[in-house]
PDB file of N, CA and C in Angstrom:
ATOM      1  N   UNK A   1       0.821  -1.194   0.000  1.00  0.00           N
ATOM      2  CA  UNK A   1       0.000   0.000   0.000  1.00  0.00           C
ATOM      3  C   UNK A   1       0.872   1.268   0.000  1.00  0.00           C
ATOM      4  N   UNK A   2       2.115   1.171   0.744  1.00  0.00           N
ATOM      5  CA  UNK A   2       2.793   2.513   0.700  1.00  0.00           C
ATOM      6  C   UNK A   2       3.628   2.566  -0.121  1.00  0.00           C
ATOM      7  N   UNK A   3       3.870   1.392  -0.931  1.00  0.00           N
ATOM      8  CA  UNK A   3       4.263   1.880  -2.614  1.00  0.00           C
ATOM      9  C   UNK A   3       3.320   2.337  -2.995  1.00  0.00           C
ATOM     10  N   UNK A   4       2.199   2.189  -3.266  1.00  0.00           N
ATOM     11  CA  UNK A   4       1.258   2.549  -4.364  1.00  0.00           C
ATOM     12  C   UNK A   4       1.272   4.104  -4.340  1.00  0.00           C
ATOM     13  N   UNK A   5       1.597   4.451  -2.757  1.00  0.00           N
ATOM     14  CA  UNK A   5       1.371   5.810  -2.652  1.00  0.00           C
ATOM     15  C   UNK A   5       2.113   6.679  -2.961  1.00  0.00           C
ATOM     16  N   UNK A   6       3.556   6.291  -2.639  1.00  0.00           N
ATOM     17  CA  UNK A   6       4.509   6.601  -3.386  1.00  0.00           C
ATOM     18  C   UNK A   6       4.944   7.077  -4.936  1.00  0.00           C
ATOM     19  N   UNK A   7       4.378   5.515  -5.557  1.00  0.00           N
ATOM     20  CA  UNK A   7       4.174   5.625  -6.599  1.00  0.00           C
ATOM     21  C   UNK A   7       3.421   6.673  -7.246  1.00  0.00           C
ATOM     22  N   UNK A   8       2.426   7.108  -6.482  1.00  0.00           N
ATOM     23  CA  UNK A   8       1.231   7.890  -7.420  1.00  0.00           C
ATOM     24  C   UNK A   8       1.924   9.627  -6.852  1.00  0.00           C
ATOM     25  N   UNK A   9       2.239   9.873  -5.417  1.00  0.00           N
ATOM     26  CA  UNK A   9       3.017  11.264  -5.530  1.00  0.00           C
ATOM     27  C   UNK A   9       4.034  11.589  -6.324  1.00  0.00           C
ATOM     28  N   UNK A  10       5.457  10.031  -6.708  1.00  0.00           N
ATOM     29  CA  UNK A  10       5.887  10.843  -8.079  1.00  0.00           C
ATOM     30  C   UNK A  10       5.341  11.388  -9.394  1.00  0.00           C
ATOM     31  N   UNK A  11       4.019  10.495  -9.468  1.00  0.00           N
ATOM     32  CA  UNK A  11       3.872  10.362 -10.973  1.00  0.00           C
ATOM     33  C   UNK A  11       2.927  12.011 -10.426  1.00  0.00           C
ATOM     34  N   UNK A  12       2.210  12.339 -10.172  1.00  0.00           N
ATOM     35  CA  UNK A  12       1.655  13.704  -9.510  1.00  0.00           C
ATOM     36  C   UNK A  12       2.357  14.591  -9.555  1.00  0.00           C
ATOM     37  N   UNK A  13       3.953  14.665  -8.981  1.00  0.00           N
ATOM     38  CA  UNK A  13       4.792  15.664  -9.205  1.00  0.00           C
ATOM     39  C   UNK A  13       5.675  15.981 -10.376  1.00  0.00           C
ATOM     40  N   UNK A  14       5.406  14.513 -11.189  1.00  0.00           N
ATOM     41  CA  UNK A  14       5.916  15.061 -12.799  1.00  0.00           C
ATOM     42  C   UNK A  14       5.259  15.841 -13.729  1.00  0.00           C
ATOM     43  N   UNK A  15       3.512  16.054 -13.386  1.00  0.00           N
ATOM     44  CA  UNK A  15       2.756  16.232 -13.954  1.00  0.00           C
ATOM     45  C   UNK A  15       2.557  17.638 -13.326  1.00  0.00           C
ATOM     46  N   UNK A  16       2.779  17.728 -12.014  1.00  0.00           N
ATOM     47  CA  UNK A  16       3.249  19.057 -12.143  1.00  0.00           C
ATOM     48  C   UNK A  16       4.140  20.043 -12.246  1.00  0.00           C
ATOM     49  N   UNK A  17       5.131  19.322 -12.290  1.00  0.00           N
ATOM     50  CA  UNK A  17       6.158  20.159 -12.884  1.00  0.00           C
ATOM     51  C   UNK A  17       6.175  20.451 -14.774  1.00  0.00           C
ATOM     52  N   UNK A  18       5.052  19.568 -15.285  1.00  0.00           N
ATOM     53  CA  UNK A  18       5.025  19.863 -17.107  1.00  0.00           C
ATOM     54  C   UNK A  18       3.698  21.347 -16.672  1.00  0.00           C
ATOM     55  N   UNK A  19       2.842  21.128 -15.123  1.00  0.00           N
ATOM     56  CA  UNK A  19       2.476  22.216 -15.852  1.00  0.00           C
ATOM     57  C   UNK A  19       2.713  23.491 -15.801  1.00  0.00           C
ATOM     58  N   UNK A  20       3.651  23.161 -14.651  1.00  0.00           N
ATOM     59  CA  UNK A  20       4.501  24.864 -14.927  1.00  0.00           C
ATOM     60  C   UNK A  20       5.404  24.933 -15.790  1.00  0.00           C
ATOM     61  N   UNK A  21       5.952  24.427 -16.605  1.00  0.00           N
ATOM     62  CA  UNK A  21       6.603  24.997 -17.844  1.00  0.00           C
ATOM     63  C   UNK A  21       5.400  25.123 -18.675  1.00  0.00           C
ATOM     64  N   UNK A  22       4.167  24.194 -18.961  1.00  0.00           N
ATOM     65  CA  UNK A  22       3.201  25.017 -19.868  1.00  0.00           C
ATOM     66  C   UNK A  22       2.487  26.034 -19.378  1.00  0.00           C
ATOM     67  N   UNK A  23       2.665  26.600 -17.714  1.00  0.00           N
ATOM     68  CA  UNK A  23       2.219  28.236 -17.797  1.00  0.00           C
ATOM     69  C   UNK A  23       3.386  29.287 -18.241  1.00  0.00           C
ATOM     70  N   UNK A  24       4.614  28.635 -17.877  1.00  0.00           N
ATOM     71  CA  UNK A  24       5.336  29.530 -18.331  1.00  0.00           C
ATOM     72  C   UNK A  24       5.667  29.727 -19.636  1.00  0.00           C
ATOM     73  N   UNK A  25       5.347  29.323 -20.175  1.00  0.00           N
ATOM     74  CA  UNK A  25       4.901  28.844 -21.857  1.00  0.00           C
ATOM     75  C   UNK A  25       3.807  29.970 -22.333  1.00  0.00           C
ATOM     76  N   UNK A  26       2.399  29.783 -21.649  1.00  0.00           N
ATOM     77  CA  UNK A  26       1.354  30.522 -21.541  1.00  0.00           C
ATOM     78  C   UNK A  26       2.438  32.027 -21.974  1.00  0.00           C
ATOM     79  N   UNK A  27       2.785  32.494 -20.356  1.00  0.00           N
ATOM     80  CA  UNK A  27       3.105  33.799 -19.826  1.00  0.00           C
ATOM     81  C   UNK A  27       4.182  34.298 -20.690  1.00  0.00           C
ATOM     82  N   UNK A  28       4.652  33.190 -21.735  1.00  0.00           N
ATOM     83  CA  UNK A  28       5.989  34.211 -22.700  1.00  0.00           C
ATOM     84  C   UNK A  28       5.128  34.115 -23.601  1.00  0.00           C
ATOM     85  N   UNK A  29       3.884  33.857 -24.225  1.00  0.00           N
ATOM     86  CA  UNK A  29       2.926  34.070 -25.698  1.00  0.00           C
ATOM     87  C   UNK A  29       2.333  35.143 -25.339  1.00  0.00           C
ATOM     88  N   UNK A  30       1.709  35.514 -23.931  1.00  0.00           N
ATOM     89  CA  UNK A  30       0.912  36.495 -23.484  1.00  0.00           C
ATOM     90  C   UNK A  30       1.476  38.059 -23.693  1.00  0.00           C
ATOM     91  N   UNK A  31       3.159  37.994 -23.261  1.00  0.00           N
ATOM     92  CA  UNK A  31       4.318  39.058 -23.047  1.00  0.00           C
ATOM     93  C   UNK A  31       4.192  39.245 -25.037  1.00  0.00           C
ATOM     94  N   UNK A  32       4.710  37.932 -25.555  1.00  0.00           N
ATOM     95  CA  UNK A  32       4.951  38.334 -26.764  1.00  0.00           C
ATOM     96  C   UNK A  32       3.616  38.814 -27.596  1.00  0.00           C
ATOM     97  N   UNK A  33       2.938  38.678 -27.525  1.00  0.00           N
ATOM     98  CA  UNK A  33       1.697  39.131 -28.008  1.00  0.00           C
ATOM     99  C   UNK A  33       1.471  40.726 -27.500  1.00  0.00           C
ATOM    100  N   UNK A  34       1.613  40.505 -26.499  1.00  0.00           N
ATOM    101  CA  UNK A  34       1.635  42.708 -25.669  1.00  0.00           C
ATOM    102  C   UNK A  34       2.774  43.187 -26.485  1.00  0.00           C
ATOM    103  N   UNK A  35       3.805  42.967 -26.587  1.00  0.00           N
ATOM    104  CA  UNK A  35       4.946  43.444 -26.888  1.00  0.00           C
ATOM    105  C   UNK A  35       4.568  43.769 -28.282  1.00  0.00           C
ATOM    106  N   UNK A  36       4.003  42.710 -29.721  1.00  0.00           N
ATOM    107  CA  UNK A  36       3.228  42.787 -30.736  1.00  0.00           C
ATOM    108  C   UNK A  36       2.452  44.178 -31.068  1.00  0.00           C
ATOM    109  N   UNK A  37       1.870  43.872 -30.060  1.00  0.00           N
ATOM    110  CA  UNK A  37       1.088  45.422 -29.794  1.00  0.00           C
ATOM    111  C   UNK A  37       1.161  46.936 -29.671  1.00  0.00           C
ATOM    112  N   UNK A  38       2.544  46.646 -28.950  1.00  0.00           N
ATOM    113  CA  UNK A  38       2.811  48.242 -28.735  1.00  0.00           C
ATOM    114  C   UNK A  38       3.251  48.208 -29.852  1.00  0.00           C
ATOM    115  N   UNK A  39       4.039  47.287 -30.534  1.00  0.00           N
ATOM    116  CA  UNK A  39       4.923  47.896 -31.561  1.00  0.00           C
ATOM    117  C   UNK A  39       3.975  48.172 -32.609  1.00  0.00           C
ATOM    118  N   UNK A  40       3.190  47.843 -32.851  1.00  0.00           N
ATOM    119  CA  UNK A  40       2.071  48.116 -34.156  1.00  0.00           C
ATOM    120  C   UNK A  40       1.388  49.110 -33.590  1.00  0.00           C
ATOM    121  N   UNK A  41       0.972  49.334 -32.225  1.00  0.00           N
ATOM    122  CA  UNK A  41       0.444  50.669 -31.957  1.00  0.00           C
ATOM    123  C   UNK A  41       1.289  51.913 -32.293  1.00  0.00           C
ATOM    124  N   UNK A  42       2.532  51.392 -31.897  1.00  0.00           N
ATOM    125  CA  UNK A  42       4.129  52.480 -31.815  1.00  0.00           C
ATOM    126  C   UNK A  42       3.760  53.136 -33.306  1.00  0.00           C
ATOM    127  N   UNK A  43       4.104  51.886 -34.184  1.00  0.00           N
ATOM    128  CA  UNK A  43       3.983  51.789 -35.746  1.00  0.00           C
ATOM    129  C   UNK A  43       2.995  52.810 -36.063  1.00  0.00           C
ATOM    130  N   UNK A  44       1.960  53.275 -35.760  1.00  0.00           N
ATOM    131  CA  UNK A  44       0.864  53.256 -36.207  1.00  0.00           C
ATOM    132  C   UNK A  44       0.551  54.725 -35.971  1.00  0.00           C
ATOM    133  N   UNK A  45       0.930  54.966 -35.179  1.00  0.00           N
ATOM    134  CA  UNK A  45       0.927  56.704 -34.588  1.00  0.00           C
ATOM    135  C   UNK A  45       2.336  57.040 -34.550  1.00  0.00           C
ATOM    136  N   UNK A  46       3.341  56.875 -35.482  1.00  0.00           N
ATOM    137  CA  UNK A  46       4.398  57.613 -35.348  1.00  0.00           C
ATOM    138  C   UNK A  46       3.974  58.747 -36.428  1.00  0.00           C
ATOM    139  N   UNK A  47       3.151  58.566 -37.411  1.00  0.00           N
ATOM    140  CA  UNK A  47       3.396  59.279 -38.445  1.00  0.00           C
ATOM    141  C   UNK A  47       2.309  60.556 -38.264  1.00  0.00           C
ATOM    142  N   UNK A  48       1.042  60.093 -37.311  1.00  0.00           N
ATOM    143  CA  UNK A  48       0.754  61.243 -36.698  1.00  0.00           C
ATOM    144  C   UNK A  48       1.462  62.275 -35.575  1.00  0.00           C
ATOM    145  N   UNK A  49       2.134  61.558 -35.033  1.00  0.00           N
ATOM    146  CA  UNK A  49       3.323  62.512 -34.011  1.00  0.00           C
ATOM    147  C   UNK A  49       4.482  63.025 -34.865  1.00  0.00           C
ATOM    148  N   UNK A  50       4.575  62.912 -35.739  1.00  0.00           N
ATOM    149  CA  UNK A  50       5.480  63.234 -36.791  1.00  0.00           C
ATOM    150  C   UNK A  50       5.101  64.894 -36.954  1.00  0.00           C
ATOM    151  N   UNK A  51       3.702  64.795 -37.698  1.00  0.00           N
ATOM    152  CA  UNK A  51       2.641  65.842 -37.972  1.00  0.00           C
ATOM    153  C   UNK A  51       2.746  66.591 -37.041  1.00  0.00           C
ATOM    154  N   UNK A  52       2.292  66.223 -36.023  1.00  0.00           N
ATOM    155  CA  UNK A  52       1.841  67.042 -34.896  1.00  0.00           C
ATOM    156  C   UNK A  52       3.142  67.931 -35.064  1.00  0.00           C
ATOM    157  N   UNK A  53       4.277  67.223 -34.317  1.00  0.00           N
ATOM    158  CA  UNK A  53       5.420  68.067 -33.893  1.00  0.00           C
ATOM    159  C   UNK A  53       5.951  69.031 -35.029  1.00  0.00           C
ATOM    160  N   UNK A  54       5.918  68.881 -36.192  1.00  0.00           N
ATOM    161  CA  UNK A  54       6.203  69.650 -37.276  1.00  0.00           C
ATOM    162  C   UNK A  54       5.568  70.407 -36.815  1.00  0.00           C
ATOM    163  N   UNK A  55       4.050  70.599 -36.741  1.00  0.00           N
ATOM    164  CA  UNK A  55       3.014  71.593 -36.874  1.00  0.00           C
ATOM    165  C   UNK A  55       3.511  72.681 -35.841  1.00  0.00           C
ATOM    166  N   UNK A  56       3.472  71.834 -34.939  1.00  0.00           N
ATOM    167  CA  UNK A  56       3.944  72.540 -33.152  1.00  0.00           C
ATOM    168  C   UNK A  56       5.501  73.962 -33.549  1.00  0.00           C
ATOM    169  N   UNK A  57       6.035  73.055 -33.896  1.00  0.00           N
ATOM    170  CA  UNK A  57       7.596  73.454 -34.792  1.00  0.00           C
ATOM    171  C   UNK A  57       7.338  74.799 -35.631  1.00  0.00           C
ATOM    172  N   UNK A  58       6.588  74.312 -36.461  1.00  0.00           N
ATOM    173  CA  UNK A  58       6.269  75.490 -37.359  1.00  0.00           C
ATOM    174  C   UNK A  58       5.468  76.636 -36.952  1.00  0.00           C
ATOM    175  N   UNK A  59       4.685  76.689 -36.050  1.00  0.00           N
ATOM    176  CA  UNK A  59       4.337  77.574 -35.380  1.00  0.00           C
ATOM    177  C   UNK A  59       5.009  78.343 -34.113  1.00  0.00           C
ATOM    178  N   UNK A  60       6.047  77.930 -33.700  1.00  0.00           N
ATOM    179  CA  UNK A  60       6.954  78.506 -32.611  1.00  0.00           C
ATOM    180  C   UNK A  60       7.891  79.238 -33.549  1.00  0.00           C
ATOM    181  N   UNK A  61       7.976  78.419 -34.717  1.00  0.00           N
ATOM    182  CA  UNK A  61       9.428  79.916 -35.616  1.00  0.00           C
ATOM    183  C   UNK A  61       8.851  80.760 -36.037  1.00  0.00           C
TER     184      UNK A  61
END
């Protein structure tokens, strides 16, 4: 009986140790996906801040 039990807490702790590498798995798709984001947001409004600051520019000389 106290093999069996044995037995079944390793096999329990292998299974949790796969599932923290598949959250940490999760948590670097989640980062890379945000990161995705800013940069296409970045992307996306540079060329209006571009504008702007010219405008800003051209009205202070």
């Amino acid at each position: 009986m106290l093999n069996l039990m044995l037995i079944m807490m390793r096999a329990n702790g292998g299974f949790h140790n796969r599932q923290r590498g598949a959250t940490l798995i999760e948590y670097a798709l989640i980062i890379a996906a945000i990161a995705l984001v800013v940069l296409v947001g970045s992307m996306a409004i540079t060329g209006d801040l571009t504008s702007f600051f010219d405008t800003v520019g051209g009205e202070l000389e």
